[in-house]
Protein backbone atom coordinates (compact mmCIF):
# COMPACT_ATOMS: atom_id res chain seq x y z
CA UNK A 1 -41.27 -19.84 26.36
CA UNK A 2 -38.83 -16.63 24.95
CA UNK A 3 -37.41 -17.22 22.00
CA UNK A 4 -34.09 -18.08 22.06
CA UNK A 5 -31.36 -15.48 21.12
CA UNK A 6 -30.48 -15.80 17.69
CA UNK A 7 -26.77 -16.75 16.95
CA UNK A 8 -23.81 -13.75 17.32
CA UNK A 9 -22.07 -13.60 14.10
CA UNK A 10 -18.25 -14.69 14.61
CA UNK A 11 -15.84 -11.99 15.38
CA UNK A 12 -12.04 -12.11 14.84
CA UNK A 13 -10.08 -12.06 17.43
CA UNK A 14 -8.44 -9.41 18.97
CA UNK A 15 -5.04 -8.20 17.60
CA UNK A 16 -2.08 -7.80 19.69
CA UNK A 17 -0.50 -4.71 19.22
CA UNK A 18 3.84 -4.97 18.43
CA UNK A 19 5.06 -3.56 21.43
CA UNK A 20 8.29 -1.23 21.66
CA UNK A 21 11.02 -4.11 21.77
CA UNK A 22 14.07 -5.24 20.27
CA UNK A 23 12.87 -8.45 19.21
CA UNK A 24 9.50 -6.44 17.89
CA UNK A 25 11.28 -4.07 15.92
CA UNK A 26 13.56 -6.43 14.25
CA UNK A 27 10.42 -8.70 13.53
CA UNK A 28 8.38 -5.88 12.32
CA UNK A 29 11.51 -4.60 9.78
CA UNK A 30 12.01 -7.92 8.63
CA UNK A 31 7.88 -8.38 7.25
CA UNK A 32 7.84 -4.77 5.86
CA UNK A 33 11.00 -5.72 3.62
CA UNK A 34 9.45 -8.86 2.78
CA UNK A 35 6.43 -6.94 1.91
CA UNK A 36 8.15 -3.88 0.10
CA UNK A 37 10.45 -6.74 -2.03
CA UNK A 38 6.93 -8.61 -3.19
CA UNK A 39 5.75 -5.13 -4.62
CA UNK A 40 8.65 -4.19 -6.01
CA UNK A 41 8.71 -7.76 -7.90
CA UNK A 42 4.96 -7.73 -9.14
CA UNK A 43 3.14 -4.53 -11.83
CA UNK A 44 -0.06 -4.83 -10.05
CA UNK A 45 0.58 -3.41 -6.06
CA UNK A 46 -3.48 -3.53 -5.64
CA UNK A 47 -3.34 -7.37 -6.47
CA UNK A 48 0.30 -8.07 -4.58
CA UNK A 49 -1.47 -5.63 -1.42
CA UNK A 50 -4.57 -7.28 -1.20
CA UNK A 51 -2.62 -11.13 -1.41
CA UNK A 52 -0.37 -10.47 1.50
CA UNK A 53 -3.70 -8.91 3.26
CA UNK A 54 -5.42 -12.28 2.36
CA UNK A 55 -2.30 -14.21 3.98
CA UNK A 56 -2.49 -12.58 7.03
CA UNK A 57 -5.78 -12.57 7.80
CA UNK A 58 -7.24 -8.85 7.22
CA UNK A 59 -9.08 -9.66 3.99
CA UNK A 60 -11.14 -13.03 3.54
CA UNK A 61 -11.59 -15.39 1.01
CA UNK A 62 -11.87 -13.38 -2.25
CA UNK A 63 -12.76 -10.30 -0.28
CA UNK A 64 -10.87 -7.24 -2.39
CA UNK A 65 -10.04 -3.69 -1.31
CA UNK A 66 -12.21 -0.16 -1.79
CA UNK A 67 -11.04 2.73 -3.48
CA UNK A 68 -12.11 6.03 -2.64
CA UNK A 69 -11.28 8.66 -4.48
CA UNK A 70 -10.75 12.62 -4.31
CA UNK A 71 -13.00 13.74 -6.21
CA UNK A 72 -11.71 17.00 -5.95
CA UNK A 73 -8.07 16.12 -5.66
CA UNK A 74 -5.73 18.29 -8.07
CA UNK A 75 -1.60 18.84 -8.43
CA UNK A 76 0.97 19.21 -10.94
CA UNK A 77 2.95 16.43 -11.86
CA UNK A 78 6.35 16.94 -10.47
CA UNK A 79 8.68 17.89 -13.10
CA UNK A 80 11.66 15.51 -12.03
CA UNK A 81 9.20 12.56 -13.01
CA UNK A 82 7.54 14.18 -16.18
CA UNK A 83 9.59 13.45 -18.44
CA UNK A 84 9.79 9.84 -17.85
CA UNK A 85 5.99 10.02 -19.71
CA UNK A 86 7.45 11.32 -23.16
CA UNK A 87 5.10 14.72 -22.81
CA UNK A 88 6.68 18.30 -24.02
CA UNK A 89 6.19 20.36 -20.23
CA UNK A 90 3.88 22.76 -22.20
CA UNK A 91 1.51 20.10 -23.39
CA UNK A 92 1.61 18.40 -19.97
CA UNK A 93 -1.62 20.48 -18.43
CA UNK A 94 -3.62 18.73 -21.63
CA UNK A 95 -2.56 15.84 -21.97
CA UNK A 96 -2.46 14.50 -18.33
CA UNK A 97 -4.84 13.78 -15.91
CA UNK A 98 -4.59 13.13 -12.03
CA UNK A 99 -6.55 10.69 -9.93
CA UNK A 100 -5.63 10.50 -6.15
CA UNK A 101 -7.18 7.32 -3.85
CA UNK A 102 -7.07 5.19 -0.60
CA UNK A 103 -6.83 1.64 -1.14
CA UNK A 104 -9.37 0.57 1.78
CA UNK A 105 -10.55 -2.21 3.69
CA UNK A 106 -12.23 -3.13 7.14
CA UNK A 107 -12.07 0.88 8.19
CA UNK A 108 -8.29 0.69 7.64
CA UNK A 109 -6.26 2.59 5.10
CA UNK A 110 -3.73 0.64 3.56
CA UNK A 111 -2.02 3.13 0.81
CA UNK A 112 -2.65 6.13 -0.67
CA UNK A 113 -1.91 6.26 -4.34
CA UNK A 114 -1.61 8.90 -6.86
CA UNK A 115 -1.44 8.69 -10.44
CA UNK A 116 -1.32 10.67 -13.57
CA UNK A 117 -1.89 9.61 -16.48
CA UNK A 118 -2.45 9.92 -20.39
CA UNK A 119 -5.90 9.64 -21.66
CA UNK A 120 -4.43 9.14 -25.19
CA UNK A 121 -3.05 6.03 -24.88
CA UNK A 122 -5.50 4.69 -23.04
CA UNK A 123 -9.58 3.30 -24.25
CA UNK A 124 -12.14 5.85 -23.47
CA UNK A 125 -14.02 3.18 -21.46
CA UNK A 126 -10.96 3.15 -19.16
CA UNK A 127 -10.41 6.79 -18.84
CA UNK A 128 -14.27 7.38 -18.37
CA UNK A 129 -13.43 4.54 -15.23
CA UNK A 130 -10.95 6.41 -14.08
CA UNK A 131 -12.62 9.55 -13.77
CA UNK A 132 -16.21 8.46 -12.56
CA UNK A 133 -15.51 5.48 -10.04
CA UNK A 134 -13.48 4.03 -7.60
CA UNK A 135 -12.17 1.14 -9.22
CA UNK A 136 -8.61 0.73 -8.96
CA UNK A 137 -6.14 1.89 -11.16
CA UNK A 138 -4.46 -1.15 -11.92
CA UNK A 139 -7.79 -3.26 -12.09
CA UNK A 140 -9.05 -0.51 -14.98
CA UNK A 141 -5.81 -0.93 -17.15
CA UNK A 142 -5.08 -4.34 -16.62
CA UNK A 143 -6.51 -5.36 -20.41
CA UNK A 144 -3.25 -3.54 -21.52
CA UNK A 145 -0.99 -6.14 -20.27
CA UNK A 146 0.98 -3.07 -18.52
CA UNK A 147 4.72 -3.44 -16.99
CA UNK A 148 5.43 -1.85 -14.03
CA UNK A 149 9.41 0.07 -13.74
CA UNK A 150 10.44 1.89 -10.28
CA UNK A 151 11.65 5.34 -10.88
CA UNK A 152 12.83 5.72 -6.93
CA UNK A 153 11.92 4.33 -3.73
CA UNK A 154 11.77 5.89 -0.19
CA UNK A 155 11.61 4.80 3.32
CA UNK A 156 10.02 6.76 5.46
CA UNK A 157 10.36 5.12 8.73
CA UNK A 158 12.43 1.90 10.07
CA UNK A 159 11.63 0.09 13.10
CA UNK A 160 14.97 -0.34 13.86
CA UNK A 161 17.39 3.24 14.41
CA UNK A 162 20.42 3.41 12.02
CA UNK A 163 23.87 0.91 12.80
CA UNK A 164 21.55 -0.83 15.78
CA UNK A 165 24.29 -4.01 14.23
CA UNK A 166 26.47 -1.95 16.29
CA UNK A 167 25.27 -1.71 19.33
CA UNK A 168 24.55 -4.58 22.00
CA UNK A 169 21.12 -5.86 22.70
CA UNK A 170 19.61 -7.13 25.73
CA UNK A 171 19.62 -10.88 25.96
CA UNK A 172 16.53 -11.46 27.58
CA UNK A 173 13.95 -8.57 25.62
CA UNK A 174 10.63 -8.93 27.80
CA UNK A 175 11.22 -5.81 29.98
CA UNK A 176 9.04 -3.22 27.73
CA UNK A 177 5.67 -4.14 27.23
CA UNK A 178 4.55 -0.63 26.01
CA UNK A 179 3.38 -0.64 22.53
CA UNK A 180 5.24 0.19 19.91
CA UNK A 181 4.46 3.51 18.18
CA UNK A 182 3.69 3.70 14.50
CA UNK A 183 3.88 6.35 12.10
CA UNK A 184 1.01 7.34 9.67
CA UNK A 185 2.98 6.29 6.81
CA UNK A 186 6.27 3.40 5.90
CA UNK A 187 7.41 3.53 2.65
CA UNK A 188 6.45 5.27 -0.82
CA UNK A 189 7.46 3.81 -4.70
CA UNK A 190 7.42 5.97 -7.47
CA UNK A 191 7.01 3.93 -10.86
CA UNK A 192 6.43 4.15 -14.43
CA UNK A 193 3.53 2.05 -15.71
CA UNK A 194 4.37 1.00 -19.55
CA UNK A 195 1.41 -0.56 -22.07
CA UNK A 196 2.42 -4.31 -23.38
CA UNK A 197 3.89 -2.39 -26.34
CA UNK A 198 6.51 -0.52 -24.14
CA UNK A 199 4.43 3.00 -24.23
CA UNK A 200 4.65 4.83 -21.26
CA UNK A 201 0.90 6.04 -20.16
CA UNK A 202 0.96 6.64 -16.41
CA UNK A 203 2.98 7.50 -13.21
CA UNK A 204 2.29 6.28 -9.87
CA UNK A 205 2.92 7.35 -6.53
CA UNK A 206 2.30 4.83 -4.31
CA UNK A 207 2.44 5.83 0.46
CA UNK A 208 1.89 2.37 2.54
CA UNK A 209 0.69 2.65 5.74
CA UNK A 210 2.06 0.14 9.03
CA UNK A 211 -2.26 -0.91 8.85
CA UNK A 212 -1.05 -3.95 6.27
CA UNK A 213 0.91 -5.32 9.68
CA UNK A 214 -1.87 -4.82 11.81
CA UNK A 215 -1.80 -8.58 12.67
CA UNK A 216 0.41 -7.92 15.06
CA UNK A 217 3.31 -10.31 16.29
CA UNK A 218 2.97 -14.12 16.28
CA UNK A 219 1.35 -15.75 19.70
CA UNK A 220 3.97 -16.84 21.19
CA UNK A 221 6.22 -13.64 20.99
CA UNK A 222 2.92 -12.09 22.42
CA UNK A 223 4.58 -10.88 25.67
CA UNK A 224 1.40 -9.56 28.36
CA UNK A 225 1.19 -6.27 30.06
């Protein structure tokens, strides 16, 4: 007799993509605030990111996200945030370095950070991290008890256009079916990242991408094509 097949490995289901209505759009805006609010309330985004991936079913279990870094990734720090790191502008080429990633998991991109920072007033086992792996920032730093204080936030794209309060809506939304097109990128924080002792040591620019809603809507607001 054949052998018998051996066992398929269990695959997630399929994701239902949001699809260009009202009652999409307004669902969709009202998870990426909740999500924006929980990083804005937390110093570690890696650790608040991969939670809310956990929650919603695009990481398991422990699973954590993958870094990968530019190796080859260079620029200046922008002089409107410099000075929130305490360097004189002409020491800033020395005493900074810059680190660019893409937090990572399941062949989605879910932000793109960059950071500079001060190898100074960090350990030399972190800044040797830093600058030969792909460990996350905040995982590498996080034996300095570090604080976490926004500079500025941006939004780069809303689901929903500006004053839609003010305009009607159709009472029954199940016309459009076609799905809902998503930009490469939602929202960006800038932040200063401060040792336990209040010393300023890095900046971080932080771009999410609409890939940490890639869930899609709940079943039963799953309308078919």
């Amino acid at each position: 007799m054949p052998n018998p097949a051996p066992p398929q490995p269990a695959t997630k289901p399929s994701i239902q993509a949001w699809q260009d209505s009202f009652l999409h759009r307004l669902m969709l805006a009202s998870l990426i605030n909740q999500m924006e609010n929980r990083l804005l309330a937390e110093s570690s985004a890696t650790h608040t990111l991969e939670h809310w991936l956990r929650e919603h079913g695009l990481l398991d279990g422990q699973e954590t996200l993958r870094a990968e870094r530019e190796t080859q990734a260079h620029r200046p720090c922008p002089p409107d945030l410099l000075g929130a790191l305490d360097i004189p502008t002409s020491q800033s080429g020395q005493a900074l370095r810059y680190r660019k990633i893409r937090l990572v998991g399941h062949n989605r991109v879910y932000s793109e950070a960059e950071n500079w920072f001060v190898p100074a007033r960090l350990t030399s086992p972190m800044t040797e991290t830093l600058e030969q792996t792909d460990t996350p920032f905040g995982r590498v730093v996080s034996p300095l008890g570090f604080t976490r204080q926004l500079i500025r936030r941006e939004t780069l794209w809303s689901p929903l256009p500006e004053l839609w309060e003010m305009h009607p809506q159709p009472a029954q939304d199940t016309a459009n079916t076609q799905p809902l097109a998503l930009p490469p990128h939602l929202f960006r924080h800038m932040a200063l990242l401060r040792t336990h002792a209040g010393t300023p040591f890095s900046l971080v620019v932080e771009t999410y991408t609409p890939q940490a809603f890639a869930f899609g809507p709940p079943p039963r607001f799953q309308q078919q094509a």
